[in-house]
Every structure is written in structure tokens, then in C-alpha cells.
N, C-alpha and C. Protein backbone atom coordinates (compact mmCIF):
# COMPACT_ATOMS: atom_id res chain seq x y z
N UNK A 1 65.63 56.40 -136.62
CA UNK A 1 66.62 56.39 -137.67
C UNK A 1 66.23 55.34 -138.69
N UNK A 2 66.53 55.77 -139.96
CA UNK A 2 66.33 54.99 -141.19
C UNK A 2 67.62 54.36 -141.67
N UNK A 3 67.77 53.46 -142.40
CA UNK A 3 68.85 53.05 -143.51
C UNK A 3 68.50 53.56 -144.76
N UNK A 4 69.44 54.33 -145.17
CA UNK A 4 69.06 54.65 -146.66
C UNK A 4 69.87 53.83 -147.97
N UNK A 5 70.81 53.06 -147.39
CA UNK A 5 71.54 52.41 -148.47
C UNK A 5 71.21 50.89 -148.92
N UNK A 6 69.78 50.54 -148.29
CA UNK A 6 69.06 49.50 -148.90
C UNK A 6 69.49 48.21 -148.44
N UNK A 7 70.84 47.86 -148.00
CA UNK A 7 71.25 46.53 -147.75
C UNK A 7 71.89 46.02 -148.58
N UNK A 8 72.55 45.77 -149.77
CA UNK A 8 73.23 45.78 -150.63
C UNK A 8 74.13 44.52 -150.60
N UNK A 9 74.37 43.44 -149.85
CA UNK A 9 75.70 42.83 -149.82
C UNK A 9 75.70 41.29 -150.37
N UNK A 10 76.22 40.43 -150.23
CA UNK A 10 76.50 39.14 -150.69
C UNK A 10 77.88 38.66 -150.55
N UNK A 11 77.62 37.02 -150.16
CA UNK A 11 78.60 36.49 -150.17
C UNK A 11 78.90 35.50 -151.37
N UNK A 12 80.08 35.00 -151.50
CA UNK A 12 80.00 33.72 -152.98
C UNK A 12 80.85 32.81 -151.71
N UNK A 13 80.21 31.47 -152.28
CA UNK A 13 80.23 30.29 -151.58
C UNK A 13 81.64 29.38 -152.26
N UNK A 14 81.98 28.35 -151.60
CA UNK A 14 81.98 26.95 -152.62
C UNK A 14 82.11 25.86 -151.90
N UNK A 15 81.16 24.86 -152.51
CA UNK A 15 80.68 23.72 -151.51
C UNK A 15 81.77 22.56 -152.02
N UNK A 16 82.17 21.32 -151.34
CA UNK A 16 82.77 20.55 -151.40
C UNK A 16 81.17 19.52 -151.03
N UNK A 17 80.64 19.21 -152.63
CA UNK A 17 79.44 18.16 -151.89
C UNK A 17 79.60 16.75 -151.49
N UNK A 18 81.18 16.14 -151.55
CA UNK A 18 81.49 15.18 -150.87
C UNK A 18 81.99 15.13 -149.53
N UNK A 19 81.97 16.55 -149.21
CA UNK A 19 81.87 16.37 -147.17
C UNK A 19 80.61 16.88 -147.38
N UNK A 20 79.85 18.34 -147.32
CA UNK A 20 78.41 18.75 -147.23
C UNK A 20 77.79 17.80 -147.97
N UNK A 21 77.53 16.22 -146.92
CA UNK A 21 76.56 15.70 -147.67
C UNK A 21 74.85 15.60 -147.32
N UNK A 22 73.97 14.97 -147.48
CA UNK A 22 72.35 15.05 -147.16
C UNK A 22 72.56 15.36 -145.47
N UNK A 23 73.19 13.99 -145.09
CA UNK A 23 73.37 13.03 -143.78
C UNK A 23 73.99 14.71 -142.78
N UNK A 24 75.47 15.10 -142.92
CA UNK A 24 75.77 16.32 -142.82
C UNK A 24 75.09 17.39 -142.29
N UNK A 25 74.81 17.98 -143.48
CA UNK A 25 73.62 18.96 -143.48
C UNK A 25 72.12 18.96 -143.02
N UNK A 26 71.99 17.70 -142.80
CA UNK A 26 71.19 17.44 -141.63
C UNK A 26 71.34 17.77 -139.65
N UNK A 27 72.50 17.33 -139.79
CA UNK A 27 73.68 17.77 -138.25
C UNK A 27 73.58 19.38 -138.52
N UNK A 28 74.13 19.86 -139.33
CA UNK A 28 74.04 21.33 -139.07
C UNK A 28 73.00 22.06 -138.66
N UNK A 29 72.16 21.85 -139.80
CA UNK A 29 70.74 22.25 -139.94
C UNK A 29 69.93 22.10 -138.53
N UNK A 30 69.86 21.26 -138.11
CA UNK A 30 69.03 20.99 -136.69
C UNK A 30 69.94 21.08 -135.66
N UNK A 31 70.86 21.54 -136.17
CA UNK A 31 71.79 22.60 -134.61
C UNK A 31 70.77 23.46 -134.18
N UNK A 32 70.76 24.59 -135.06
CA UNK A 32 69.87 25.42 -134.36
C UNK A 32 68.18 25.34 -134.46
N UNK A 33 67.05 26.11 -133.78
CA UNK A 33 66.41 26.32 -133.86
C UNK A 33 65.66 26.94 -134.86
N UNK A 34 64.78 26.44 -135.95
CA UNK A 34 64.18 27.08 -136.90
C UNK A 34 64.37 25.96 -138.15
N UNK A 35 64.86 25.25 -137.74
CA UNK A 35 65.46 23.78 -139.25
C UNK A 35 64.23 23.78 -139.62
N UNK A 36 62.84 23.87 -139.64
CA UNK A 36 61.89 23.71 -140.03
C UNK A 36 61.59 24.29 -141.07
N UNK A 37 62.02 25.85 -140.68
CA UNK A 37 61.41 26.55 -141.49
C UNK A 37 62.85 26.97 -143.06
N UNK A 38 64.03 26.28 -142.13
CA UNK A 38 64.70 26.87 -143.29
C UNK A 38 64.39 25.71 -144.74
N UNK A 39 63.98 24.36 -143.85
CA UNK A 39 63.70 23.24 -145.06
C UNK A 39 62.78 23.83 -146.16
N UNK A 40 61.29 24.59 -145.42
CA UNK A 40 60.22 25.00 -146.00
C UNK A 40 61.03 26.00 -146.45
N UNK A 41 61.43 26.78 -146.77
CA UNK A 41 61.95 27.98 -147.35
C UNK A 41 63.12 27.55 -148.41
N UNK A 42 63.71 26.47 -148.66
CA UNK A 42 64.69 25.82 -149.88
C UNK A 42 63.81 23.91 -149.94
N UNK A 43 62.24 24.29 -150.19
CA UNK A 43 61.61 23.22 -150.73
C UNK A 43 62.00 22.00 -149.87
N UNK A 44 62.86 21.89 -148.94
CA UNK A 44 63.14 20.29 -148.60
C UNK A 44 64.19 19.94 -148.80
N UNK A 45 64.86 20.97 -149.61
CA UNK A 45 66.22 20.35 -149.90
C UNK A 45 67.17 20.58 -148.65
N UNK A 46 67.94 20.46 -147.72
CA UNK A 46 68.44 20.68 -146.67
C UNK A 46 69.91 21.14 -146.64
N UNK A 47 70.59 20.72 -148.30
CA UNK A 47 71.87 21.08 -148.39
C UNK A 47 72.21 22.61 -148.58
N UNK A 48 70.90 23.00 -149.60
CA UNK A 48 70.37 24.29 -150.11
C UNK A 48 70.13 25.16 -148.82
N UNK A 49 69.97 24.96 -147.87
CA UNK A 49 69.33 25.60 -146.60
C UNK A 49 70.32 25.82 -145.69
N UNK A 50 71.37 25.00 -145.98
CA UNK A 50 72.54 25.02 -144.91
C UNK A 50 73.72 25.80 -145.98
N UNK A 51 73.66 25.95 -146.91
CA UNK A 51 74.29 26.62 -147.58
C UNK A 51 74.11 27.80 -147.95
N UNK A 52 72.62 28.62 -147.54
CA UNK A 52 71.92 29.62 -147.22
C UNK A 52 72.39 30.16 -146.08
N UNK A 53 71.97 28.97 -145.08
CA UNK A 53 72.39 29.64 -143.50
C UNK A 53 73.76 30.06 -143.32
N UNK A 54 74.87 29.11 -143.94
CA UNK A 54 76.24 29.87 -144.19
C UNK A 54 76.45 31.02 -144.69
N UNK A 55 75.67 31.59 -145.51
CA UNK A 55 75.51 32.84 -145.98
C UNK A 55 75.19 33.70 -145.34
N UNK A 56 74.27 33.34 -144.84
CA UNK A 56 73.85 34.39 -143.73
C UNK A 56 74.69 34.47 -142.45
N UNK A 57 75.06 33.34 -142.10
CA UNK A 57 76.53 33.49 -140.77
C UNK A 57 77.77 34.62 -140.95
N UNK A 58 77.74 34.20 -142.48
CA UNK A 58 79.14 34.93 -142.76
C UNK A 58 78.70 36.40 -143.18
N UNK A 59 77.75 36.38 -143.30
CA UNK A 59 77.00 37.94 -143.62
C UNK A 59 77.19 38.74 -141.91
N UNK A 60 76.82 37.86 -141.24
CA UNK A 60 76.45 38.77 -139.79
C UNK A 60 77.52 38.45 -139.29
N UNK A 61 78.91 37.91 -139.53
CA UNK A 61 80.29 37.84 -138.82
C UNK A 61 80.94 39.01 -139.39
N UNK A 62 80.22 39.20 -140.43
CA UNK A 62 81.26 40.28 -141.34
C UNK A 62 80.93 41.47 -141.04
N UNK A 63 79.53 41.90 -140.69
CA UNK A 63 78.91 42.47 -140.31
C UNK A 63 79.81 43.06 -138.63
N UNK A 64 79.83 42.28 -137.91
CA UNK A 64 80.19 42.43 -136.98
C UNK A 64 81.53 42.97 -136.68
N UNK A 65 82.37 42.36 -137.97
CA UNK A 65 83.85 42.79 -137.63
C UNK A 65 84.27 44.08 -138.87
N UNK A 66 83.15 44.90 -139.07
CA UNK A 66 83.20 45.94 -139.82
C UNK A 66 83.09 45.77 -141.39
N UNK A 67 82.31 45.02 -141.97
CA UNK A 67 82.55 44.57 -143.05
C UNK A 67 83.44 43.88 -143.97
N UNK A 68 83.02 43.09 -145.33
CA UNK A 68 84.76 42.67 -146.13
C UNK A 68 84.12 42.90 -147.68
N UNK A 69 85.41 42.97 -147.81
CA UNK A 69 84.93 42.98 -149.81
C UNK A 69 86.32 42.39 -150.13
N UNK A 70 86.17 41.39 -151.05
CA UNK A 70 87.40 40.42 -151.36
C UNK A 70 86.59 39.52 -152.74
N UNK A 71 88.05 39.50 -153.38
CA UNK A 71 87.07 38.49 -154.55
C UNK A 71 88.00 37.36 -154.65
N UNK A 72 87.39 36.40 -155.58
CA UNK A 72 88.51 34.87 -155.52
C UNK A 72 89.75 35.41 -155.77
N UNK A 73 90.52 35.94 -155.85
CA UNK A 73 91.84 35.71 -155.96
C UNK A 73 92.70 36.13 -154.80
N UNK A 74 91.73 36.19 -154.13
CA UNK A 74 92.50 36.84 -152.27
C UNK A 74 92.57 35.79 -151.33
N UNK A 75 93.38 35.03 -151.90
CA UNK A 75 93.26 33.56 -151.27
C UNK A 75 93.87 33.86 -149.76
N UNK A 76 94.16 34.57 -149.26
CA UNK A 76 94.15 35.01 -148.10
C UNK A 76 93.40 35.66 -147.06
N UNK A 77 92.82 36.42 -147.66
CA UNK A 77 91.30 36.84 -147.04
C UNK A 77 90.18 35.97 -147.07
N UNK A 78 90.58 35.20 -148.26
CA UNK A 78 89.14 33.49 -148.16
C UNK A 78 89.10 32.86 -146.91
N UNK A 79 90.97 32.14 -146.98
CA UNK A 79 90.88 31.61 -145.34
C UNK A 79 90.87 32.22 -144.61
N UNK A 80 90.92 33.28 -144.58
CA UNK A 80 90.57 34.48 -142.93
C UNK A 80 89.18 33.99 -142.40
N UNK A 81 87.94 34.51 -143.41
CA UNK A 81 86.57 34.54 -143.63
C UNK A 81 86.08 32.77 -143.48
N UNK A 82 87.01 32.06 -144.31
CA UNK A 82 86.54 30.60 -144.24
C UNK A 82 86.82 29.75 -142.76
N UNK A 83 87.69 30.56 -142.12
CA UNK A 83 88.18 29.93 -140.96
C UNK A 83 87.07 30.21 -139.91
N UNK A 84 86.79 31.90 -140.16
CA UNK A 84 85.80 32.74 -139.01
C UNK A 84 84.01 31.94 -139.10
N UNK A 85 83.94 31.08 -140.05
CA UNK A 85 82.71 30.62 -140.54
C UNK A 85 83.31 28.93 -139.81
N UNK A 86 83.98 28.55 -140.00
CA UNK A 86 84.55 27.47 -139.38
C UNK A 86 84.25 27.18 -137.78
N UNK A 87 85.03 28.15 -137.28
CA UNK A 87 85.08 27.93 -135.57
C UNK A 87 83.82 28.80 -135.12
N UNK A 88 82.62 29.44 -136.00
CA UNK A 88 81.64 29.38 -135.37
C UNK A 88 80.94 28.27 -135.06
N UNK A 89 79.84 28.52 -133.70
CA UNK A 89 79.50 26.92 -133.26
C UNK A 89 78.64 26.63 -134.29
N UNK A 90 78.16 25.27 -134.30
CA UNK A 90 78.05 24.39 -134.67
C UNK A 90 78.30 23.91 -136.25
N UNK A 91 79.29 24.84 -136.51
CA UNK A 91 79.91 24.23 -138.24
C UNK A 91 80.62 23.34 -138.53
N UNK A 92 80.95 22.74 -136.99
CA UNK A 92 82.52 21.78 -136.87
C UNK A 92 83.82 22.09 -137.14
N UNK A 93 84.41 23.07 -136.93
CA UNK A 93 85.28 23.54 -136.63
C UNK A 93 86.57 23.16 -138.54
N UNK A 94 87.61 23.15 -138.48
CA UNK A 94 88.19 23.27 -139.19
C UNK A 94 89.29 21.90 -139.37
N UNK A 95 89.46 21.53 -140.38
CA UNK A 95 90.22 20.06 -140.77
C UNK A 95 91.65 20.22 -141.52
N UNK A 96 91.74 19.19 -142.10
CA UNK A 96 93.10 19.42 -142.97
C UNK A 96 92.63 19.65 -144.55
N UNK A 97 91.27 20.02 -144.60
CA UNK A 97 91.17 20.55 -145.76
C UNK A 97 90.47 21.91 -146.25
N UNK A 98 90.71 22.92 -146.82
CA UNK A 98 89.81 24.31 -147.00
C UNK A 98 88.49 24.48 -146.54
N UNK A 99 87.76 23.57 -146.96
CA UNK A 99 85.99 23.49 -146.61
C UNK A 99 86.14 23.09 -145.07
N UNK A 100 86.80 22.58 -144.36
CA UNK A 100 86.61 22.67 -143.44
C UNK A 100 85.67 21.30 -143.16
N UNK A 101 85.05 20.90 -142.03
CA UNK A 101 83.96 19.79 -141.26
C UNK A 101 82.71 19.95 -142.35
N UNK A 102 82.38 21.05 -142.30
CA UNK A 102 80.74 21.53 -142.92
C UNK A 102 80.61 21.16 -144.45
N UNK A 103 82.36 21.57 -145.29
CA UNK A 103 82.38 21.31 -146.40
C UNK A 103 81.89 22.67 -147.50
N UNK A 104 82.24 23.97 -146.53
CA UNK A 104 82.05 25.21 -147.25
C UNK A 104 82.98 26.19 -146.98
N UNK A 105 83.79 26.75 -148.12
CA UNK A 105 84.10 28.01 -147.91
C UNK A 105 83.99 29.21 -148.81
N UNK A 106 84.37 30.46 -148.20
CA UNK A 106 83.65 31.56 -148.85
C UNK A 106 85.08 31.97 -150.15
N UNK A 107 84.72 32.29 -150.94
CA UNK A 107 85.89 32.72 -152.02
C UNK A 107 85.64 34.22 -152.19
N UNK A 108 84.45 34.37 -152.21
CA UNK A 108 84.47 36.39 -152.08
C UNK A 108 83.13 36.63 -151.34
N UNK A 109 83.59 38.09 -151.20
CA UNK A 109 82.37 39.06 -150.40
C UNK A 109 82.39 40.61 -150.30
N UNK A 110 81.07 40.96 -150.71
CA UNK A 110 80.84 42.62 -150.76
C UNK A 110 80.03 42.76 -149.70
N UNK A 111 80.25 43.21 -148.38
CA UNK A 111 79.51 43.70 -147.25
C UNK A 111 80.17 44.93 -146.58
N UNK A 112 79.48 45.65 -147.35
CA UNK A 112 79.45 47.16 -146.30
C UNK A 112 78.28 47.40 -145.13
N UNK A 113 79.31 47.70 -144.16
CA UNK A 113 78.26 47.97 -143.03
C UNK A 113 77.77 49.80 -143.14
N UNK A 114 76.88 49.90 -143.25
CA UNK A 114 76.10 50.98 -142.88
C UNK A 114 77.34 52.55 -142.28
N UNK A 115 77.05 53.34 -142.73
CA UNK A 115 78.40 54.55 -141.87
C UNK A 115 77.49 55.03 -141.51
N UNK A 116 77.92 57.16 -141.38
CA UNK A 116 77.23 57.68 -140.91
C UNK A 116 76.13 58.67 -141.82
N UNK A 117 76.80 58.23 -143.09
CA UNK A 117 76.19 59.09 -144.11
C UNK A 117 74.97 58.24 -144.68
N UNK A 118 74.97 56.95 -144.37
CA UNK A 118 73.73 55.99 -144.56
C UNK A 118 72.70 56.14 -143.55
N UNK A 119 72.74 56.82 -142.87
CA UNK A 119 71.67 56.96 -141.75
C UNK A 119 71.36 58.35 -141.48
N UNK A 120 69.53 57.97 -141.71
CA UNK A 120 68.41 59.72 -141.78
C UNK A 120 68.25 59.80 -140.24
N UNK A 121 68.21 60.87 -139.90
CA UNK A 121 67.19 60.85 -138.77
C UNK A 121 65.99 61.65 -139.07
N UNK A 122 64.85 61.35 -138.49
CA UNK A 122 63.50 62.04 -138.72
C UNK A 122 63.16 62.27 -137.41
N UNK A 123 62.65 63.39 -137.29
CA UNK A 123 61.92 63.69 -136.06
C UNK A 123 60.50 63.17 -135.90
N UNK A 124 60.09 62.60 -134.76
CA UNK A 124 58.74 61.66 -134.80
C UNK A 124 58.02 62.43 -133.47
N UNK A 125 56.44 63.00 -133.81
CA UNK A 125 55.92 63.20 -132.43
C UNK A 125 55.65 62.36 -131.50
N UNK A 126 55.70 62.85 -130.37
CA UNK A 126 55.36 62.25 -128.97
C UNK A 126 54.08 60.83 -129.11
N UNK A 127 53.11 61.55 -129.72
CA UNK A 127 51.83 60.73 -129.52
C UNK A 127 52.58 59.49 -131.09
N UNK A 128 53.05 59.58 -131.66
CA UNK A 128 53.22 58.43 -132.64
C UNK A 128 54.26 57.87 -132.03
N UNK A 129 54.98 57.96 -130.91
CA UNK A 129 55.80 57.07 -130.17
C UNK A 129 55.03 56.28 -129.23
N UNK A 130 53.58 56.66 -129.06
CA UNK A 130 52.68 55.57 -128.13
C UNK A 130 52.96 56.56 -126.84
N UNK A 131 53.71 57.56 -126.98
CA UNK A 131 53.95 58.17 -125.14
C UNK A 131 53.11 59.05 -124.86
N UNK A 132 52.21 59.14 -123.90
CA UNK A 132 50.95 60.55 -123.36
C UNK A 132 51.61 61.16 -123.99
């Protein structure tokens, strides 16, 4: 099976850079495995990289819970999405202020997940599957 609808989605951010600070985004960043490469991939900058990787969290949460599309003025669907990016691990969970520990939340998002009309099937022979 193919995807035919290309991938299409995005999230919009907004950083609070007096909690997401260097020091911060350092803690996040080397939570997981790969801080190396996300530094090399946003030049060194580390705030840029963790504000990437939030993107991508909230891409594959959204992903998961069937997609969202919301724009800034759905200040209710923000904190839905800003909360679900929150109490994933290692973001630090959620405070007495919007951004949350990490110092990010999402204000909109267009992510459609894939249906059934986005997906080809092709028939593939035996020998191009590697099987006798």
C-alpha cells in the first residue's frame, strides 16, 4: 500500500522564551535519544530543536487520536492539544501557566490522518517480495 495524499499537515507553536530557556531546552532535548542529531539538524541552536521536536510530538499525538484542525481562536481546543503535549513524558508536565514546564503551547493545527480513499493498493509479484 501507498499514501497518495503526500503528508500534508502542520502545527503553529508559541514559545514563552522566558521558561523555554538555553539551560531548559537542554533538559528536554537530552531526554531522549538522538539530542545529537537534532542539535546538528537546527545548527546548535537547541531551543530551535526542542521546539521542532514539539512539533513533531504533537504531530504524532494527533496523529494517534485521529487527527485535529483548529486555529487560534479555539482557545479550547489549544488547551486540549497544549495539555496532551504537556503530560507527555519528559515535557514536565503542566503549571499554573498555559506553556506549561517546557514553555510551549500549540495555538493551531491541520493534521489529517490518512482515510480510506488515501490509500492505493498495487499488486506486487512474488519474486519482488524476496519470496521463492
Amino acid at each position: 500500500m501507498e499514501d497518495k495524499w503526500g503528508g500534508d499537515y502542520s502545527v503553529t507553536l508559541e514559545v514563552d522564551h522566558g521558561i523555554l530557556t538555553e539551560e531548559r531546552a537542554q533538559q528536554i532535548n537530552g531526554f531522549w535519544s538522538g539530542d545529537d542529531y537534532r542539535l546538528d539538524e537546527e545548527s546548535g541552536d537547541v531551543v530551535m530543536a526542542v521546539i521542532r521536536l514539539a512539533g513533531a510530538t504533537l504531530i504524532r499525538v494527533m496523529f494517534e487520536q485521529g487527527g485535529a484542525f483548529f486555529g487560534e481562536k479555539d482557545t479550547g481546543t489549544q488547551l486540549a492539544w497544549t495539555d496532551d503535549l504537556h503530560e507527555e513524558e519528559g515535557w514536565g508536565g503542566t503549571d499554573e501557566t498555559i506553556f506549561g514546564w517546557c514553555g510551549i503551547r500549540c495555538v493551531g493545527a491541520d493534521v489529517e490522518v490518512p482515510g480510506f480513499d488515501n490509500v492505493e493498493l498495487k499488486e506486487v509479484a512474488t519474486s519482488e517480495r524476496g519470496l521463492p
